[in-house]
Protein backbone atom coordinates (compact mmCIF):
# COMPACT_ATOMS: atom_id res chain seq x y z
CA UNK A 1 153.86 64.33 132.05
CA UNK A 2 153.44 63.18 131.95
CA UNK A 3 155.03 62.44 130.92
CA UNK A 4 158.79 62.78 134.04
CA UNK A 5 158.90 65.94 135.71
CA UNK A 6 161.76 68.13 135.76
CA UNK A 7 163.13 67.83 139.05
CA UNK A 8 163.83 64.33 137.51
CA UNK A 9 165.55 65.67 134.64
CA UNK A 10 167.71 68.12 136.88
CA UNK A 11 169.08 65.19 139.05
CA UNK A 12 169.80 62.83 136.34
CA UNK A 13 171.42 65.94 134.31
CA UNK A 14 173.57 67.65 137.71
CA UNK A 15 174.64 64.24 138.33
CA UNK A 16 176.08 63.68 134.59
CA UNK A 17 178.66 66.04 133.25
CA UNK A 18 179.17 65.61 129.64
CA UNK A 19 182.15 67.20 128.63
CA UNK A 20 181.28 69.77 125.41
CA UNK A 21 184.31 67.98 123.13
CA UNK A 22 181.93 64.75 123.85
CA UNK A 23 178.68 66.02 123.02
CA UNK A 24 178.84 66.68 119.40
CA UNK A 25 176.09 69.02 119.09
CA UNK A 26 173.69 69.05 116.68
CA UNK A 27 170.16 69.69 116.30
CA UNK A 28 169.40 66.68 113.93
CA UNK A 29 171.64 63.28 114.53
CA UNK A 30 172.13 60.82 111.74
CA UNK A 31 169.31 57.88 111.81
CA UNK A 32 167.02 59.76 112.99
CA UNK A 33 164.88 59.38 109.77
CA UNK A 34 161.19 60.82 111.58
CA UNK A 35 162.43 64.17 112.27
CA UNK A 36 162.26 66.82 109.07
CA UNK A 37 162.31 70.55 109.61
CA UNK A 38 163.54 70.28 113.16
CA UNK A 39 163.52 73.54 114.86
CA UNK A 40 164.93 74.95 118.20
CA UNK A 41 162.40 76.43 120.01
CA UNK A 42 164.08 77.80 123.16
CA UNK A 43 167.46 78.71 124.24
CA UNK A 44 168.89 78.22 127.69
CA UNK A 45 167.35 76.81 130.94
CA UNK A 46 164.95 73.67 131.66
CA UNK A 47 162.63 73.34 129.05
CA UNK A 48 160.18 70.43 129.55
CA UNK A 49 156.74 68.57 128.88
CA UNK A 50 156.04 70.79 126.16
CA UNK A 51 151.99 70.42 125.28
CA UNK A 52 150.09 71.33 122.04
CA UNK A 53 147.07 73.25 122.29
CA UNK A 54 143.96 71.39 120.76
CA UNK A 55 144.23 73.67 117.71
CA UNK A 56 148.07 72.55 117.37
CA UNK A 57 148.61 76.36 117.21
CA UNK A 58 150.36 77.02 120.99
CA UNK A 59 152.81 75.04 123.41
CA UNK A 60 152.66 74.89 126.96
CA UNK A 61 155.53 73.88 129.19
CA UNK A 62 157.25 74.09 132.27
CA UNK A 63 160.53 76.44 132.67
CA UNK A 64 163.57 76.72 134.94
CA UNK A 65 166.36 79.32 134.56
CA UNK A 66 168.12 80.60 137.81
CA UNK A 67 170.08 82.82 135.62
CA UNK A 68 167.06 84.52 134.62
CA UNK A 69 165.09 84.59 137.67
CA UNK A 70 163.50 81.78 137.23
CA UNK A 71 164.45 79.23 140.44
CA UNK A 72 162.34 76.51 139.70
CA UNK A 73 159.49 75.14 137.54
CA UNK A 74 156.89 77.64 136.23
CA UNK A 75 154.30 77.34 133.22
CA UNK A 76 155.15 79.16 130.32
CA UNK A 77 152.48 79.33 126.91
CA UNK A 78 153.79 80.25 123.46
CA UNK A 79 152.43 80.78 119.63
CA UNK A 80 154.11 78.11 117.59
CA UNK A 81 156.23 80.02 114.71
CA UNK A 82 155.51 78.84 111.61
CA UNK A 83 157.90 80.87 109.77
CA UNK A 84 161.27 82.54 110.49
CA UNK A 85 160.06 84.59 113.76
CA UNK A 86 161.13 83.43 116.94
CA UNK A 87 159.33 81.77 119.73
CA UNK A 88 158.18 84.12 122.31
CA UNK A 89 156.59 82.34 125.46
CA UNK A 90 154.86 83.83 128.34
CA UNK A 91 154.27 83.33 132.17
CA UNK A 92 150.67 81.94 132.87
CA UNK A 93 151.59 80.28 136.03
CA UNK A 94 151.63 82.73 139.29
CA UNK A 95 155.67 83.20 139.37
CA UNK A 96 155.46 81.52 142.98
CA UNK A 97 155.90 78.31 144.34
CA UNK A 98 156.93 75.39 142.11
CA UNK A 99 154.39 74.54 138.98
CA UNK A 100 154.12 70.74 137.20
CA UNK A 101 152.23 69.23 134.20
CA UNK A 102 150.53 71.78 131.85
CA UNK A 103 147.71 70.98 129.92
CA UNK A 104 145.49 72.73 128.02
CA UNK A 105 141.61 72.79 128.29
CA UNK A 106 139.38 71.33 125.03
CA UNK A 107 138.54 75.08 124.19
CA UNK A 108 141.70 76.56 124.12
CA UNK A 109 140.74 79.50 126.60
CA UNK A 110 142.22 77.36 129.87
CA UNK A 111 145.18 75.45 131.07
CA UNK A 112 145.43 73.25 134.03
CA UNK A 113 148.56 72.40 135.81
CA UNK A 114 149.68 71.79 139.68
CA UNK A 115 151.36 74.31 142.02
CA UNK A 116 152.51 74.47 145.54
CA UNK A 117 152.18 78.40 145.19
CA UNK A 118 149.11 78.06 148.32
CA UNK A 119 151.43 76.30 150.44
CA UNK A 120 154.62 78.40 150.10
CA UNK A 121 155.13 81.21 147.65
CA UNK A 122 158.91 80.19 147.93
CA UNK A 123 160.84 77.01 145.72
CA UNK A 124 160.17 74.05 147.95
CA UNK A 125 163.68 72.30 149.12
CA UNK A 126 165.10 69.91 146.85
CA UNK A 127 166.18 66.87 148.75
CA UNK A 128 169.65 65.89 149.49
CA UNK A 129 170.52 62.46 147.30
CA UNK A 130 173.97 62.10 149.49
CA UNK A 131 171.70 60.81 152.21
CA UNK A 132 170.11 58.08 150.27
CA UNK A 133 173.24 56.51 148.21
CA UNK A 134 173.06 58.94 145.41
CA UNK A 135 169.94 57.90 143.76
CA UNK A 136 168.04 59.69 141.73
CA UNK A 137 165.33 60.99 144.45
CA UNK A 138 162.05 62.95 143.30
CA UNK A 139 160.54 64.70 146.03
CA UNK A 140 156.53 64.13 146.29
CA UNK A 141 155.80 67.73 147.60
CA UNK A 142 152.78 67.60 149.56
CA UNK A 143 151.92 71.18 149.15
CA UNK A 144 150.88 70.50 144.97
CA UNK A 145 147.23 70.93 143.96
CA UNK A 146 145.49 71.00 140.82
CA UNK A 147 144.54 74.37 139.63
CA UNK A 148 142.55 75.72 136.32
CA UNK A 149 143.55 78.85 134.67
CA UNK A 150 142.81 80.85 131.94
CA UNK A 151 145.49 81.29 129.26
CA UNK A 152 146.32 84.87 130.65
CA UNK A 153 147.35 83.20 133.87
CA UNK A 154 144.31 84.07 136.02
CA UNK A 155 143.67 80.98 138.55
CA UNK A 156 139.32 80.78 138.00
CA UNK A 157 139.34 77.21 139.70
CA UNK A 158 141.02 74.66 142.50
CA UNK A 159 140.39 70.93 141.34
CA UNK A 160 141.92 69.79 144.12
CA UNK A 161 142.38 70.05 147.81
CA UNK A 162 143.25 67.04 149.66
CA UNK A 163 145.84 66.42 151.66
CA UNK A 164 149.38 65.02 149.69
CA UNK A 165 150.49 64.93 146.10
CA UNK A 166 148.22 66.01 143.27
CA UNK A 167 149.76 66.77 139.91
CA UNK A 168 150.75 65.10 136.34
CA UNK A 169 147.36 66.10 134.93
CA UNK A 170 146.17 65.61 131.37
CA UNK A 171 142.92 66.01 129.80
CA UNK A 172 140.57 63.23 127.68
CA UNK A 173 140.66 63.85 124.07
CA UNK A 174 136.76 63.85 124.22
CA UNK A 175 137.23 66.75 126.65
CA UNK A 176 135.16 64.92 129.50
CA UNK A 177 137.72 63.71 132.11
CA UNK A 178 141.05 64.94 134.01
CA UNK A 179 143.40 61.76 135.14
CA UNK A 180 146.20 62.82 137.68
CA UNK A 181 148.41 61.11 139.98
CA UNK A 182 147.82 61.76 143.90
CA UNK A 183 148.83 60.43 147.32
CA UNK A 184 144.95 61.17 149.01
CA UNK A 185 144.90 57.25 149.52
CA UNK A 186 148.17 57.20 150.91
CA UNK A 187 150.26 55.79 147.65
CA UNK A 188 150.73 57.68 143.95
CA UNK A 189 147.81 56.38 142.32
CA UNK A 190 145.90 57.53 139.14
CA UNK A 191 142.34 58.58 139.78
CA UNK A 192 139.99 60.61 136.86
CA UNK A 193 137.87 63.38 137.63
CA UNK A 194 135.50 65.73 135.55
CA UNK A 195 137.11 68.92 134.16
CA UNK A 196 135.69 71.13 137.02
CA UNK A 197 137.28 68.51 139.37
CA UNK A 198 133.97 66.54 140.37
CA UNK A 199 133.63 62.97 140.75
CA UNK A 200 136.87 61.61 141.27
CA UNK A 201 137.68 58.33 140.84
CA UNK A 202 140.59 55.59 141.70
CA UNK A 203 141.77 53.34 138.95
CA UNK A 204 144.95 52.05 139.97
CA UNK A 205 145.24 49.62 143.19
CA UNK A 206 148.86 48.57 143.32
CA UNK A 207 151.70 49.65 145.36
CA UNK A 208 154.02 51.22 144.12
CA UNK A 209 154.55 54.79 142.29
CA UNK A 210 151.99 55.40 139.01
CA UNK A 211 152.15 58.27 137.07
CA UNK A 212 152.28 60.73 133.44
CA UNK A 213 148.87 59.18 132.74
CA UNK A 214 148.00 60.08 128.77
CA UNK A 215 144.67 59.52 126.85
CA UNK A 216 144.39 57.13 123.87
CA UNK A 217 143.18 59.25 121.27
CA UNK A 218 139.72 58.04 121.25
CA UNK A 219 139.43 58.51 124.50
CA UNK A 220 138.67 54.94 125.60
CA UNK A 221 142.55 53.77 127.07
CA UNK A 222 144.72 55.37 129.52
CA UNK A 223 148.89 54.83 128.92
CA UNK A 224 151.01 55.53 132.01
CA UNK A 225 154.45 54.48 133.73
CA UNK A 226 154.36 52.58 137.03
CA UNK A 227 157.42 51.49 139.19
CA UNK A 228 155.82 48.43 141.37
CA UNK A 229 157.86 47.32 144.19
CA UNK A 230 158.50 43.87 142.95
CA UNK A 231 160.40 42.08 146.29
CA UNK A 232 159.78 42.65 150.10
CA UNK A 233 162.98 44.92 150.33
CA UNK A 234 162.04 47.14 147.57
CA UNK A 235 158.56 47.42 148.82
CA UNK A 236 160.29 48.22 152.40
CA UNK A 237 162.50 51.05 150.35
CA UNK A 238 159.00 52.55 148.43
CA UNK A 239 157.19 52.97 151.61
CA UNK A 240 160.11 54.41 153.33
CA UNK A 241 160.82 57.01 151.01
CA UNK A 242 157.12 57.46 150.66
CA UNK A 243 156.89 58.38 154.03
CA UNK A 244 159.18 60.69 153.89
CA UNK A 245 157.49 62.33 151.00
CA UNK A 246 160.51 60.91 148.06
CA UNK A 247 160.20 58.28 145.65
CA UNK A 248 163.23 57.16 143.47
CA UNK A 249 161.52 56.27 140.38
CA UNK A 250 164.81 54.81 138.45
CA UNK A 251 162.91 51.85 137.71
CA UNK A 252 159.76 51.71 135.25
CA UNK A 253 157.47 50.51 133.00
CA UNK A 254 155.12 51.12 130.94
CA UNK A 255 151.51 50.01 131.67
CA UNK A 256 147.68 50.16 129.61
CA UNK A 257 144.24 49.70 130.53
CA UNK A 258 140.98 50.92 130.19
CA UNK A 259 139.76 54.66 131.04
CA UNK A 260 138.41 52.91 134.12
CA UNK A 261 141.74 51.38 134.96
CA UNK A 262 140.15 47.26 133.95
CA UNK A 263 141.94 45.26 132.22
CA UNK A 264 145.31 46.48 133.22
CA UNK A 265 148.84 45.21 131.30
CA UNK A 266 151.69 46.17 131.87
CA UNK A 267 153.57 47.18 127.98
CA UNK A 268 157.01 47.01 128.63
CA UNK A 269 159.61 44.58 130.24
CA UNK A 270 163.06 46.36 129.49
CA UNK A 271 164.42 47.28 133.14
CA UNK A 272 165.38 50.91 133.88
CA UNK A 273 163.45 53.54 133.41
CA UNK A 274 161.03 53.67 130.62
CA UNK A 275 158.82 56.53 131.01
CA UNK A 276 157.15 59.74 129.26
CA UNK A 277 154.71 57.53 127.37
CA UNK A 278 152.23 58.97 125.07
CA UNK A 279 149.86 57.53 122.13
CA UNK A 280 150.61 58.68 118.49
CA UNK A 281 148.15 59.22 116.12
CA UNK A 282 147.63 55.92 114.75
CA UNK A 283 147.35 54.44 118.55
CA UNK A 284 150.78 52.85 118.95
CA UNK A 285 152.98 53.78 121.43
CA UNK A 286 156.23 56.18 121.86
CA UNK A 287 158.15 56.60 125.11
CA UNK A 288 161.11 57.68 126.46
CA UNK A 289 164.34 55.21 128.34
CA UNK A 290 167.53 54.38 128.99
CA UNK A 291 167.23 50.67 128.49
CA UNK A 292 170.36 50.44 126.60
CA UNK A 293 172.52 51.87 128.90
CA UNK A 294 172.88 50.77 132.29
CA UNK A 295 174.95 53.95 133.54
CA UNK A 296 171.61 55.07 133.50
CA UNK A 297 172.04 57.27 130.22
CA UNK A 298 171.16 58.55 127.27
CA UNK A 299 167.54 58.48 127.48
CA UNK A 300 166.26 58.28 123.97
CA UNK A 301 162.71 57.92 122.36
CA UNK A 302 161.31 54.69 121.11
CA UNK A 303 157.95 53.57 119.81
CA UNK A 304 156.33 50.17 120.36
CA UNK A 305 153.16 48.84 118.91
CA UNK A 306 149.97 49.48 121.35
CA UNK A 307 150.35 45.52 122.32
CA UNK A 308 154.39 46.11 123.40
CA UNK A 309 155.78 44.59 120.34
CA UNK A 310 158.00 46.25 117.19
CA UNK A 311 160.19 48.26 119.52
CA UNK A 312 162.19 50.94 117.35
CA UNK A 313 164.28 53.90 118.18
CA UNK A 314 163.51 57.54 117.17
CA UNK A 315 165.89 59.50 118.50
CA UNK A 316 170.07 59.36 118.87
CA UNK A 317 171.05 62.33 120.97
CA UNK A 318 173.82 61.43 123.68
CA UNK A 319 172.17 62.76 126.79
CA UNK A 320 168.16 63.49 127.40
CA UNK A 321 165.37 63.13 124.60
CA UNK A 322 162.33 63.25 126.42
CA UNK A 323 158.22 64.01 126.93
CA UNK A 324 157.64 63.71 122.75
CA UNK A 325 153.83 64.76 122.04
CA UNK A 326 152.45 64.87 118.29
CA UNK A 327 149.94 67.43 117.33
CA UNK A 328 146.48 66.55 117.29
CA UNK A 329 146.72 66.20 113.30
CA UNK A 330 149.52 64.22 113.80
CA UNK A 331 152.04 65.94 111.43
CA UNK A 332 154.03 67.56 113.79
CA UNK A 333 156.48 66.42 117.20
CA UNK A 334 157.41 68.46 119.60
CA UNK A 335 160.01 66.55 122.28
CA UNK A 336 162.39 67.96 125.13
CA UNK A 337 166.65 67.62 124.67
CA UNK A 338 169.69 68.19 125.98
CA UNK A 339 171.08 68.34 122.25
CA UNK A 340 172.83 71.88 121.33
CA UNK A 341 173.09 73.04 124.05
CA UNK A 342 176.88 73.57 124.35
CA UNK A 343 177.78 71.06 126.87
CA UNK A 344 175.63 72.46 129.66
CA UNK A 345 172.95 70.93 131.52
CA UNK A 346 170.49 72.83 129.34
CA UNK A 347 167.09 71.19 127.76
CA UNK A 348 165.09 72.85 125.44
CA UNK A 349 162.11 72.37 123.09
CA UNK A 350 162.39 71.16 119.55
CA UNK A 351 159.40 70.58 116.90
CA UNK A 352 159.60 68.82 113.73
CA UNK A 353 157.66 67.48 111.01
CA UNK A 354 156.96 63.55 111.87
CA UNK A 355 157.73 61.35 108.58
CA UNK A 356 156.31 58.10 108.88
């Protein structure tokens, strides 16, 4: 994600309508004092887990627009303006199949991210959420693998072919290791492999759903969101929806450990879903939830201290703030939101300057 995903975000958003008189859209909301320069970066669609390059020069995201021809998630790169032009993205994904989790590679030449584009060329079904109460249900579609591509969109490598689930990939800081979530073990568990996809290795153990893996800037931690069956009947309800290739991950939290997955804790004890975690540059924490709201929205971002502690709120928008990453010389933010965008289920990309 890593971050969620944004078949999550569509569910959560087509199941709330926020009527425009009640949105009050803005671009910047009062209190939130860590934004300055906040800019708009697209205009329409599902905009989502938007990546800086290495260089902090380019973005990388996933896009959804039916109106334009886009039916579901594809990669899109783009030059980050840094003066009054606008942002002009392009396609580096194959335009078939459904695409997940963007990353770029340590040298700036290559991206990885997971497709289903070699099992089906067309959108894979979303499921129907009437059948199971309503919830918020994210398919696991077995036909995702793990490709590497160069920034022109030409696929050069697989990383992965097993059976099930691979996706959420991000890369190690010190440019040596890939962790991703997969089902090859039968449950969504994290595992690390080398950049060209060799020598993959488990780190998680428990049951339960663990995912949007990030690396702690020095490379040494991993920072992820888990939803562990906690009961007999909600382990019962995981496996069943497993099985059926769905998970409902409405409730999460936010876990540490080492890069080998020791010395696991879990961060966070709010209820709901707290997800979208990701380091900032001094090695504390910032994340996304809707803690404070048990209609299940807004979803804001907070920030924590890397122990759990000092829990603050960033941002106020109403509806869907979301998968915030800071460039890699930690002056900048770039986040995903529902805000301005007219009352419609719309998220797009924003960037700021972060002011401590």
């Amino acid at each position: 994600m890593k971050q969620l995903f944004s078949s999550l975000i569509l569910m959560i958003l087509c199941s709330i309508y926020i009527p425009v008189e009640a949105q009050n859209d803005s671009i910047h909301f009062e209190g939130e004092m860590h934004f300055k320069n906040l800019r708009q970066l697209t205009f329409g669609g599902d905009n989502a887990e938007a990546y800086f390059s290495y260089d902090g020069k380019y973005l990388i995201f996933q896009r959804t627009d039916v109106k334009n021809g886009i039916p579901c998630d594809q990669i899109w790169m783009g030059k980050i303006p840094e003066s009054g032009e606008p942002f002009v993205p392009k396609l580096v994904s194959t335009g078939t199949g459904r695409t997940t989790c963007a990353y770029f590679y340590p040298d700036g030449k290559h991206i990885v991210y997971a497709s289903t584009h070699l099992d089906n060329k067309d959108c894979p079904p979303v499921p129907d959420r009437s059948k199971y109460g309503n919830k918020y249900i994210w398919p696991i579609y077995p036909g995702y693998d793990i490709f590497k591509a160069d920034t022109n969109g030409r696929i050069v490598k697989q990383l992965t072919k097993t059976k099930g689930y691979d996706g959420e990939a991000t890369i190690s800081p010190k440019g040596d290791l890939i962790v991703f979530t997969s089902m090859r073990d039968g449950d969504l568990e994290l595992y690390t492999m080398k950049l060209n996809g060799k020598g993959v290795k488990r780190i998680t153990h428990a049951p339960g759903y663990d995912g949007g893996a990030w690396f702690s800037p020095d490379g040494k931690k991993i920072l992820w969101r888990a939803s562990r069956p906690s009961t007999d009947a909600e382990l019962k309800e995981y496996n069943e929806l497993l099985a059926q290739g769905l998970v409902a991950p409405t409730k999460m939290e936010l876990w540490m450990a080492n890069v080998d997955g020791s010395d696991a804790k879990q961060l966070t004890h709010l209820g709901q879903a707290n997800w979208a975690p990701n380091f900032m540059p001094d090695g504390n924490i910032i994340f996304c939830s809707n803690y404070e709201h048990k209609r299940g929205f807004p979803f804001n971002m907070y920030t924590i201290n890397a122990d759990g502690t000092n829990l603050k709120k960033v941002s106020r928008d109403k509806g869907f703030d979301a998968f915030p990453m800071f460039s890699p010389d930690g002056k900048r933010i770039v986040f995903s939101s529902n805000r301005n965008n007219g009352g419609t289920h719309d998220t797009n990309i924003f960037i700021a300057d972060w002011v401590d």
